[in-house]
N, C-alpha and C. Protein backbone atom coordinates (compact mmCIF):
# COMPACT_ATOMS: atom_id res chain seq x y z
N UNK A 1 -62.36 39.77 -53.31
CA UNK A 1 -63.26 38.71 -52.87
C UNK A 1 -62.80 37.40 -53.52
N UNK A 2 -62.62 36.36 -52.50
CA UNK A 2 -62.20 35.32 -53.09
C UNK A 2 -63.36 34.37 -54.38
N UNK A 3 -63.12 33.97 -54.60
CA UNK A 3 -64.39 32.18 -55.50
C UNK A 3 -65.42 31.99 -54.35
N UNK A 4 -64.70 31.38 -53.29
CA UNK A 4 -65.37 30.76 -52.53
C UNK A 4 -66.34 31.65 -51.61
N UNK A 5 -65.87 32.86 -51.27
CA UNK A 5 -67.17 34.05 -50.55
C UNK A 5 -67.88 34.31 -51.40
N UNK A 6 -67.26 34.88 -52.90
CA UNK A 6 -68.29 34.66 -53.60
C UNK A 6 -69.43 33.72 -54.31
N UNK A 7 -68.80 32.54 -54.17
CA UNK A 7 -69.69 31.80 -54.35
C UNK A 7 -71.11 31.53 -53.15
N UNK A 8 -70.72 31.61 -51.87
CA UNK A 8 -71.55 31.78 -50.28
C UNK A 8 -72.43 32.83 -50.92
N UNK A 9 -71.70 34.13 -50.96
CA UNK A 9 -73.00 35.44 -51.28
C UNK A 9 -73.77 34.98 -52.33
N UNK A 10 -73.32 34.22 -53.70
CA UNK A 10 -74.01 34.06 -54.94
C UNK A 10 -75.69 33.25 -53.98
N UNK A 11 -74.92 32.25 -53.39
CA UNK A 11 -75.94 31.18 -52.61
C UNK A 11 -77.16 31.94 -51.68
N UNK A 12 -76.42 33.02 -51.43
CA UNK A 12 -77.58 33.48 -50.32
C UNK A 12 -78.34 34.82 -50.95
N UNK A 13 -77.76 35.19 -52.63
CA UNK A 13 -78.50 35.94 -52.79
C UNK A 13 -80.01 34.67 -53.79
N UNK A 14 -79.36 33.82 -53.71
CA UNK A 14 -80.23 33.00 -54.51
C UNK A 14 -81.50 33.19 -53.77
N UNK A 15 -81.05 32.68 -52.65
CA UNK A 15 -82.21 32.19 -51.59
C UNK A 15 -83.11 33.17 -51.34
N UNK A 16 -82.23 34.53 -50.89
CA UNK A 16 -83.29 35.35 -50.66
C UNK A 16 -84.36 35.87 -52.10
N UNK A 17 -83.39 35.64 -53.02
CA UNK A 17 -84.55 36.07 -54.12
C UNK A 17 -85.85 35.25 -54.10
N UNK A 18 -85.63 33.57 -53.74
CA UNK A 18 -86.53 32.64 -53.66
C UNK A 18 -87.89 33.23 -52.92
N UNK A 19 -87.11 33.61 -51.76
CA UNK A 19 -87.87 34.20 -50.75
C UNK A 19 -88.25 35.40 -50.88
N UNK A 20 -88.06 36.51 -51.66
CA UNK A 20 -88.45 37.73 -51.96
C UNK A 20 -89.83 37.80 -52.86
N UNK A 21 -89.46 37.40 -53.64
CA UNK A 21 -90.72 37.06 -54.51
C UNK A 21 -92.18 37.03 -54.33
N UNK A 22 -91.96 35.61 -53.40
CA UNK A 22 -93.28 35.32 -53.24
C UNK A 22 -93.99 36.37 -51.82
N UNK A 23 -93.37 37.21 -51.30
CA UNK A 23 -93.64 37.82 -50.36
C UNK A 23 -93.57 39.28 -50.56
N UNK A 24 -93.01 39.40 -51.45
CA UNK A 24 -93.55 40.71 -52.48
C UNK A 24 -94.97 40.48 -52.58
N UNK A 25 -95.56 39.68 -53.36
CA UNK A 25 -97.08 39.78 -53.67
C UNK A 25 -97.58 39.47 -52.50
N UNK A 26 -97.42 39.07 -51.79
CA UNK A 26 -98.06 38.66 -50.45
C UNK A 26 -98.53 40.00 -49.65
N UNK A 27 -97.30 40.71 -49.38
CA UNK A 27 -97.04 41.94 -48.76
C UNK A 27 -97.24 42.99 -49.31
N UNK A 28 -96.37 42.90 -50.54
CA UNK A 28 -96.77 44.80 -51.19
C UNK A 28 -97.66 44.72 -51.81
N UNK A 29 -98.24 43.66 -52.42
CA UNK A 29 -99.28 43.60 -53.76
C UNK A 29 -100.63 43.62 -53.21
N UNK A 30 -100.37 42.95 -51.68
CA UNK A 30 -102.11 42.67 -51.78
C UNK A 30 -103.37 43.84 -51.44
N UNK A 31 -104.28 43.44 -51.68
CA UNK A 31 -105.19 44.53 -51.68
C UNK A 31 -105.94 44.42 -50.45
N UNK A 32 -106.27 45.22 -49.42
CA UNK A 32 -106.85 45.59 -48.21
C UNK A 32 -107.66 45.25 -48.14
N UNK A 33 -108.56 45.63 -49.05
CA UNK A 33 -110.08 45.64 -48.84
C UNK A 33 -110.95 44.46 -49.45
N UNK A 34 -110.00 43.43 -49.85
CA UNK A 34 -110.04 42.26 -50.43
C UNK A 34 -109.62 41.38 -50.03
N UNK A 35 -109.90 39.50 -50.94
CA UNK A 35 -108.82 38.73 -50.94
C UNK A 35 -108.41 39.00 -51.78
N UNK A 36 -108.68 39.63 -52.87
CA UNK A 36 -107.79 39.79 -54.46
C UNK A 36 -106.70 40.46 -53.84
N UNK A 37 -105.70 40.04 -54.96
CA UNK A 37 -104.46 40.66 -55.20
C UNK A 37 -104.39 40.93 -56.53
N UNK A 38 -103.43 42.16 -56.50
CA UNK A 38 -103.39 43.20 -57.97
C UNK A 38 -102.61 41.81 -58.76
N UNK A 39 -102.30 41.73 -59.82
CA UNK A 39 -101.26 41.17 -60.45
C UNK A 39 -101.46 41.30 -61.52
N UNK A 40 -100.13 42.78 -61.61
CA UNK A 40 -99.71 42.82 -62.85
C UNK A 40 -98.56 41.91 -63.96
N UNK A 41 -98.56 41.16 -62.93
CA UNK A 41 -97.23 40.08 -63.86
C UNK A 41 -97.80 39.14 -64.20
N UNK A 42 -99.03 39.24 -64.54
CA UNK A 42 -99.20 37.79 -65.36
C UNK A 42 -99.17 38.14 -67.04
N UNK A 43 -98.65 36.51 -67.22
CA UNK A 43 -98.75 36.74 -68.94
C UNK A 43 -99.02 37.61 -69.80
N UNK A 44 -100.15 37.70 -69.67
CA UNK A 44 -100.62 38.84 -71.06
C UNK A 44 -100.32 40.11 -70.65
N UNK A 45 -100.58 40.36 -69.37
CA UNK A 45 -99.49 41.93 -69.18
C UNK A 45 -98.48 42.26 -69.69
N UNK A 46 -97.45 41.09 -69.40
CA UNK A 46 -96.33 41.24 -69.82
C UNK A 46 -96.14 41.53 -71.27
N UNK A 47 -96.44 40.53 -72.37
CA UNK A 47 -96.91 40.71 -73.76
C UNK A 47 -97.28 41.91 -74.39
N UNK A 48 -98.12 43.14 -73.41
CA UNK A 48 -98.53 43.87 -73.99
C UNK A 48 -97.26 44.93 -73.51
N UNK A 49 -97.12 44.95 -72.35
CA UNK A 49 -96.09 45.70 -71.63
C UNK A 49 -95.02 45.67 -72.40
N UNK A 50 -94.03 44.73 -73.18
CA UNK A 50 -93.43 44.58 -73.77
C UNK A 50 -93.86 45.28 -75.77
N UNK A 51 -94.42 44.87 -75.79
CA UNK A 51 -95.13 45.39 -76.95
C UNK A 51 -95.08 47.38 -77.14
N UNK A 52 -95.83 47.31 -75.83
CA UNK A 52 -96.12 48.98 -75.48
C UNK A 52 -94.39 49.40 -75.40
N UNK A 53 -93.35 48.90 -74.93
CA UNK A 53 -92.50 49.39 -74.34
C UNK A 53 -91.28 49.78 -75.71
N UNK A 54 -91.47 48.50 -76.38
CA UNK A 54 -90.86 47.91 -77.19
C UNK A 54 -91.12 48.33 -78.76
N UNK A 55 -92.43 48.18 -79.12
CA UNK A 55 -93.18 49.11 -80.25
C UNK A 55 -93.84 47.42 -81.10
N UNK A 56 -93.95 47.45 -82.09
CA UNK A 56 -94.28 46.31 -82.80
C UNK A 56 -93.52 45.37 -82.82
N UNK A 57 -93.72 43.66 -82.22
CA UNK A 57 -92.47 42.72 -82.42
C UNK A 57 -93.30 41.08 -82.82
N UNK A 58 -91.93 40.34 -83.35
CA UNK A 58 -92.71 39.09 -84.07
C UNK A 58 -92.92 38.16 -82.45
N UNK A 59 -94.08 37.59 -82.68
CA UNK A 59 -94.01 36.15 -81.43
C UNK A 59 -92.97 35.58 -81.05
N UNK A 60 -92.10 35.44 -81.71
CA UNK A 60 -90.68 35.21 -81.69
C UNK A 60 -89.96 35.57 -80.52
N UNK A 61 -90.01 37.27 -80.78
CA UNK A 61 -89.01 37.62 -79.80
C UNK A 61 -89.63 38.25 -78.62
N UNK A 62 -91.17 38.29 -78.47
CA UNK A 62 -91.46 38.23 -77.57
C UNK A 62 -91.59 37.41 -76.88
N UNK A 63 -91.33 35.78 -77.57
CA UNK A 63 -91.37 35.00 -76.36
C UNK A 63 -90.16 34.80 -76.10
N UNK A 64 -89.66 35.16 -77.02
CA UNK A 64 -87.63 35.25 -75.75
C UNK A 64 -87.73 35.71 -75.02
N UNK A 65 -88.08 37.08 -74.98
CA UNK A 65 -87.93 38.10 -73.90
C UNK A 65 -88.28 37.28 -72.68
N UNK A 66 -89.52 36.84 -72.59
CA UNK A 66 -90.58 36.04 -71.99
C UNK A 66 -89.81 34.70 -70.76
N UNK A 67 -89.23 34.27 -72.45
CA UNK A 67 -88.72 32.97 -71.99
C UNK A 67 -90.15 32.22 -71.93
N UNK A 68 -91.25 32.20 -73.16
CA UNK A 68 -92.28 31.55 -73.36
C UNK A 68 -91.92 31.07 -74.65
N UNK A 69 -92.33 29.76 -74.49
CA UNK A 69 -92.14 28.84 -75.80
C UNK A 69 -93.17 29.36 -76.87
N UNK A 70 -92.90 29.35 -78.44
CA UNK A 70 -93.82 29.24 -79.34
C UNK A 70 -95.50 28.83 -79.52
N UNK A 71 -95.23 28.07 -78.46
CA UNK A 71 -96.59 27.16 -78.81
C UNK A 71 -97.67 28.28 -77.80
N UNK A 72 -96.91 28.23 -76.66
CA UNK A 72 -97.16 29.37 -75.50
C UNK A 72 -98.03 30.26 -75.98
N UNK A 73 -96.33 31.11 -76.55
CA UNK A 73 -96.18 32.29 -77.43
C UNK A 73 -97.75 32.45 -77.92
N UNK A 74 -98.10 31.64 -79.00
CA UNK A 74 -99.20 31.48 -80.07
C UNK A 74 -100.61 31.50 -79.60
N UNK A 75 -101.01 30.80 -78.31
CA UNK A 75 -102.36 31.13 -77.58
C UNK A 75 -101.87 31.85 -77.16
N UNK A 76 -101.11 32.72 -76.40
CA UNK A 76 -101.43 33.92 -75.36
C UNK A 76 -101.60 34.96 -76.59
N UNK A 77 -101.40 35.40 -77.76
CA UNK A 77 -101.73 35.77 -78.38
C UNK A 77 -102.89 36.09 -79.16
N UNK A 78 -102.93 34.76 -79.07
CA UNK A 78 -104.47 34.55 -79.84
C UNK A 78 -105.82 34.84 -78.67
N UNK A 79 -105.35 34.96 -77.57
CA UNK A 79 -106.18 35.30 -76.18
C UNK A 79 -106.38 36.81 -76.23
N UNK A 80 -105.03 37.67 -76.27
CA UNK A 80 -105.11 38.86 -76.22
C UNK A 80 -105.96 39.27 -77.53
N UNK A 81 -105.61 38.94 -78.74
CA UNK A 81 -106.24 39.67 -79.76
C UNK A 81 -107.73 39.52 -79.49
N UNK A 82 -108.31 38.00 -79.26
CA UNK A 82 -109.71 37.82 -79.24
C UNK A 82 -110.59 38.88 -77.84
N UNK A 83 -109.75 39.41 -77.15
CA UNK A 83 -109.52 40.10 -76.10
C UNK A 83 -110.40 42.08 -76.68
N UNK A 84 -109.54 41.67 -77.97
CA UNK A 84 -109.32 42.87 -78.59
C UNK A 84 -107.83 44.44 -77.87
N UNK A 85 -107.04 43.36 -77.19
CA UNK A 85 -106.08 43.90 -76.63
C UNK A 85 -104.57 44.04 -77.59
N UNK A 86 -104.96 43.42 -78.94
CA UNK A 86 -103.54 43.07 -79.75
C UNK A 86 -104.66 43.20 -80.81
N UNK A 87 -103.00 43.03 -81.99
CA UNK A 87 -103.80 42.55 -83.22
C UNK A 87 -102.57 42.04 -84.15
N UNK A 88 -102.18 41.54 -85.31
CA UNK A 88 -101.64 40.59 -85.91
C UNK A 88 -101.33 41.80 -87.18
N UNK A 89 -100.37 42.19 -87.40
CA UNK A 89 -99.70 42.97 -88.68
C UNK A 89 -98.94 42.79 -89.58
N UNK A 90 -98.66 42.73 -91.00
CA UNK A 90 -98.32 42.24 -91.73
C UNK A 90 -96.75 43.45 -91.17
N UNK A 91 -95.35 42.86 -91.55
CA UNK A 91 -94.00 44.06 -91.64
C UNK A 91 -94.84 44.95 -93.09
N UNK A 92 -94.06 46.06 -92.97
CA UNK A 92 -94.37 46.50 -94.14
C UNK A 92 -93.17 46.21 -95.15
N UNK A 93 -91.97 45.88 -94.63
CA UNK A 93 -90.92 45.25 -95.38
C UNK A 93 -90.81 43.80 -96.18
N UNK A 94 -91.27 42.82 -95.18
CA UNK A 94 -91.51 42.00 -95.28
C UNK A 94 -92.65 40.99 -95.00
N UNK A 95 -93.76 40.76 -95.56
CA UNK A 95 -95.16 40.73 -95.44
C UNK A 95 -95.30 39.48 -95.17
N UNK A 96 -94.19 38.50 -95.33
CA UNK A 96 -94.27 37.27 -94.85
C UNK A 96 -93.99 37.11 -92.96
N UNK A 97 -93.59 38.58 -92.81
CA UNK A 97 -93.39 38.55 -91.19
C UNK A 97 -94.55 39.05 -90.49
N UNK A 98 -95.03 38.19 -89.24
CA UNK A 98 -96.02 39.58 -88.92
C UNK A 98 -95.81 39.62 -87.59
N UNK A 99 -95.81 40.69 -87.27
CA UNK A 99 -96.30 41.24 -85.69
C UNK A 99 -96.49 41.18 -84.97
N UNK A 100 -96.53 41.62 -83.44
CA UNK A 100 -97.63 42.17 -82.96
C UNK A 100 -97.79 43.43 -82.44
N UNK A 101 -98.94 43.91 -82.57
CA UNK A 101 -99.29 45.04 -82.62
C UNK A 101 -100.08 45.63 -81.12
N UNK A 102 -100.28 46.06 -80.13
CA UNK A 102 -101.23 46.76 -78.95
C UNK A 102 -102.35 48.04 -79.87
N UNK A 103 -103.19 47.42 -79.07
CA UNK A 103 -104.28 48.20 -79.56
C UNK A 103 -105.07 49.17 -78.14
N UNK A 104 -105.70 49.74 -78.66
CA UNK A 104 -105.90 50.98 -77.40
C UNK A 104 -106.45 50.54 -76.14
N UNK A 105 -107.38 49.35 -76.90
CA UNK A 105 -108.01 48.97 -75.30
C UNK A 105 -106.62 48.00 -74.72
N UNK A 106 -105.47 47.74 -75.38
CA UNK A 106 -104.85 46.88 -74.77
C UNK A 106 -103.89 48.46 -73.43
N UNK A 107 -103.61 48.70 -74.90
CA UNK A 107 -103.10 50.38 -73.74
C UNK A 107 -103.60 50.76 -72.60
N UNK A 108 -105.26 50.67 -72.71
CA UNK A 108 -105.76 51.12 -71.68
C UNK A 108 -105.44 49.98 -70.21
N UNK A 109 -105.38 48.75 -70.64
CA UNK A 109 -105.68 47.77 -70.09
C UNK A 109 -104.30 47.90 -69.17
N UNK A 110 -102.88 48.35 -69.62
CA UNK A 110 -101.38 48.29 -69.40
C UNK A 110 -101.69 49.54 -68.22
N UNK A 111 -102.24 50.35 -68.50
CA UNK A 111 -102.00 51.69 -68.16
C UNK A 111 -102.86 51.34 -66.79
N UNK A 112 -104.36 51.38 -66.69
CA UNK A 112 -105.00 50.67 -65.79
C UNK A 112 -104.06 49.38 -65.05
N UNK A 113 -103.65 48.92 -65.02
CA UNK A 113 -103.02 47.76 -64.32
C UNK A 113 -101.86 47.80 -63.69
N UNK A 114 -101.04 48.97 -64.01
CA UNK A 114 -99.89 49.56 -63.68
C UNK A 114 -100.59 50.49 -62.48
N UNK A 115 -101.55 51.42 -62.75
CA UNK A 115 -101.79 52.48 -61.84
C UNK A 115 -102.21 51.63 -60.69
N UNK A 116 -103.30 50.83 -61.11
CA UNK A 116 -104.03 49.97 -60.06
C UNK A 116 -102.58 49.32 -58.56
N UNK A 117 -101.35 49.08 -59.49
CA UNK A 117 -100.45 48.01 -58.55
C UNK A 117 -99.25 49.32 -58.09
N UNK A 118 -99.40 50.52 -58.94
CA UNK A 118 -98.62 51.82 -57.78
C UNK A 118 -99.27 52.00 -57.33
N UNK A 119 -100.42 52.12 -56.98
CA UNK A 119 -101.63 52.61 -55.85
C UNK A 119 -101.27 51.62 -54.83
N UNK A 120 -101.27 50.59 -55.10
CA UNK A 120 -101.59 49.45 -53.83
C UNK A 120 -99.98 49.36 -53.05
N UNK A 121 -99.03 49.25 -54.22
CA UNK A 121 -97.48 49.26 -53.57
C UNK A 121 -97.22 50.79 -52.68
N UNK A 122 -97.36 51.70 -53.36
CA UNK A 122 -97.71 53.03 -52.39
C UNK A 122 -98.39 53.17 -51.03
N UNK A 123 -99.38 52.75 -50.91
CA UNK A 123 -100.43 52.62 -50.36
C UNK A 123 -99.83 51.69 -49.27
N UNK A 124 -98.93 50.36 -49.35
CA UNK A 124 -98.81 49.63 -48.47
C UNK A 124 -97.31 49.66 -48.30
N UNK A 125 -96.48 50.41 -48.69
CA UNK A 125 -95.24 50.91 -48.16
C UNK A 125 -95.16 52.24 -46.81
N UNK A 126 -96.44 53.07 -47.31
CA UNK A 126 -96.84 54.24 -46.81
C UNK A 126 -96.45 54.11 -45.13
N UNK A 127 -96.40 53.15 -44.54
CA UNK A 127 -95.75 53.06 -43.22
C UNK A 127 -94.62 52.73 -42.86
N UNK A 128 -93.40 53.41 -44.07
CA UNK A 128 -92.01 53.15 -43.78
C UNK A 128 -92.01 54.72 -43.24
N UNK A 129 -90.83 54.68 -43.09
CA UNK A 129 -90.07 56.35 -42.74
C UNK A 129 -89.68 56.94 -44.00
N UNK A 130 -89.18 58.01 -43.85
CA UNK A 130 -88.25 58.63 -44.83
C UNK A 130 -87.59 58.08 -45.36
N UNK A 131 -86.57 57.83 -43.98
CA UNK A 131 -85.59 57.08 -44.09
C UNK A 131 -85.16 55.81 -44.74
N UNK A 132 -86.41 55.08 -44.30
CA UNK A 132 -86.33 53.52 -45.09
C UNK A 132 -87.00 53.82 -46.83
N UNK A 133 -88.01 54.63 -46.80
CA UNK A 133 -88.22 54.90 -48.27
C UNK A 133 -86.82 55.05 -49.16
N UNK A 134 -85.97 55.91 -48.50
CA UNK A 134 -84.62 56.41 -49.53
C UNK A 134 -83.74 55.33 -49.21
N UNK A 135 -83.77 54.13 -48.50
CA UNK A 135 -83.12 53.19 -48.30
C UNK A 135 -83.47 52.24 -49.91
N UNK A 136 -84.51 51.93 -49.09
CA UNK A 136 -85.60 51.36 -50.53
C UNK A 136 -85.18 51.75 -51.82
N UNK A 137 -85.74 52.91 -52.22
CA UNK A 137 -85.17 53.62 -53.47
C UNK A 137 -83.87 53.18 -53.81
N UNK A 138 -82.97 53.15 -52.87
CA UNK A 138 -81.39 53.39 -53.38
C UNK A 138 -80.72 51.66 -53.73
N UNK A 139 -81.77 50.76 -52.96
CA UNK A 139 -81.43 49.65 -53.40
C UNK A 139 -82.37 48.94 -54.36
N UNK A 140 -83.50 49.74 -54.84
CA UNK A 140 -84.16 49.26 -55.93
C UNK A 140 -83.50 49.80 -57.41
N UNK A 141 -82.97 50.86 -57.06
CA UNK A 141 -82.02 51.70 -58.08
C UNK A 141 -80.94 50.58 -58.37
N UNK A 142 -80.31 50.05 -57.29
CA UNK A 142 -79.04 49.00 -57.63
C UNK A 142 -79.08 47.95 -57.97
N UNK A 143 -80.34 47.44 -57.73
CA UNK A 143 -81.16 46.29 -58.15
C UNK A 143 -81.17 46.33 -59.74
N UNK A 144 -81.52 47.22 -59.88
CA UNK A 144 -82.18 47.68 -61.62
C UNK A 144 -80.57 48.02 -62.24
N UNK A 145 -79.89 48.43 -62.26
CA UNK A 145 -78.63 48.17 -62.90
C UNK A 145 -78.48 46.67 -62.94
N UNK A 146 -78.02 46.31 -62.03
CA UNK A 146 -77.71 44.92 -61.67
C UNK A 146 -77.96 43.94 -63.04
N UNK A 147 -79.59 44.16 -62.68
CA UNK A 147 -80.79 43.52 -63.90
C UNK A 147 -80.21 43.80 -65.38
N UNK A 148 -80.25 45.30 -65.95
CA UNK A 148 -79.82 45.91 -66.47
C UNK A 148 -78.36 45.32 -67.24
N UNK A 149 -77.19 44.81 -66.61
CA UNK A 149 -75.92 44.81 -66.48
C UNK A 149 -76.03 42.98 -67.11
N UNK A 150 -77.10 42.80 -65.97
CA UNK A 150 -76.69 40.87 -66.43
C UNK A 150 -77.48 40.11 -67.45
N UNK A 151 -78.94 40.95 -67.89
CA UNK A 151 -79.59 40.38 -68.65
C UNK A 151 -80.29 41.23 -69.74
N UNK A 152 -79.19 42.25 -69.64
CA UNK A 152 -78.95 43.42 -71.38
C UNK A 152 -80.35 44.03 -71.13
N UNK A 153 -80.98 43.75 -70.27
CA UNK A 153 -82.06 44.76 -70.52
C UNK A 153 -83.24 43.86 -71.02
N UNK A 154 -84.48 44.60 -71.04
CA UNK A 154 -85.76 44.17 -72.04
C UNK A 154 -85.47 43.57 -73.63
């Protein structure tokens, strides 16, 4: 593949991501029997999701992960704990570092919010075929390397 095709495909995978996105939640996310839509990607999901996934980490590097600034970082924090979804831990190494920590109702809260948005993505795929399901699968699988490959992971 030359620079220049690749540079065309780079362009048009841009676009469609532009366009994927917002029509993901539109389409797979939304809820039937509502105007609500599930959404598990907001902020503090993520925070805890990361947390849960990840185990105990400083504000720091959860807002890398994030790509949320400090200041960010520091209320969404202070939201979740008052939440009673987090809580603030001293290292046991180093006591000048602290934490953060998921707490059960935050667990519950991850766990609930996840099931809630496979129910609804299930639920509103349920009129593909076989066929397009294992289509699906096989390019959400390649997708996730991809991810995986270019941005090291979580």
């Amino acid at each position: 593949m030359t620079e220049e095709i690749k540079e065309q495909k780079l362009e048009g995978i841009a676009d469609s991501f532009l366009l994927f996105f917002p029509l993901f939640y539109r389409k797979i996310l939304r809820v039937a029997s509502s105007t609500k839509r599930v959404n598990p990607i907001n902020m503090q999901f993520h925070v805890l999701a990361i947390v849960l996934h990840s185990g105990n980490l400083q504000t720091s590097e959860i807002g890398r992960r994030l790509g949320i600034s400090r200041p960010n970082m520091t209320t969404l924090i202070d939201r979740l704990i008052a939440k009673g979804y987090a809580e603030r831990l001293s290292d046991s190494k180093d006591r000048r570092v602290i934490k953060i920590a998921i707490s059960e109702k935050g667990r519950r809260f991850v766990a609930g919010r996840r099931r809630l948005a496979r129910n609804e993505i299930k639920r509103n795929l349920s009129t593909l075929s076989v066929e397009e399901v294992l289509t699906l699968s096989g390019a959400i699988e390649t997708f996730r390397q991809v991810i995986d490959r270019v941005g090291n992971g979580l």
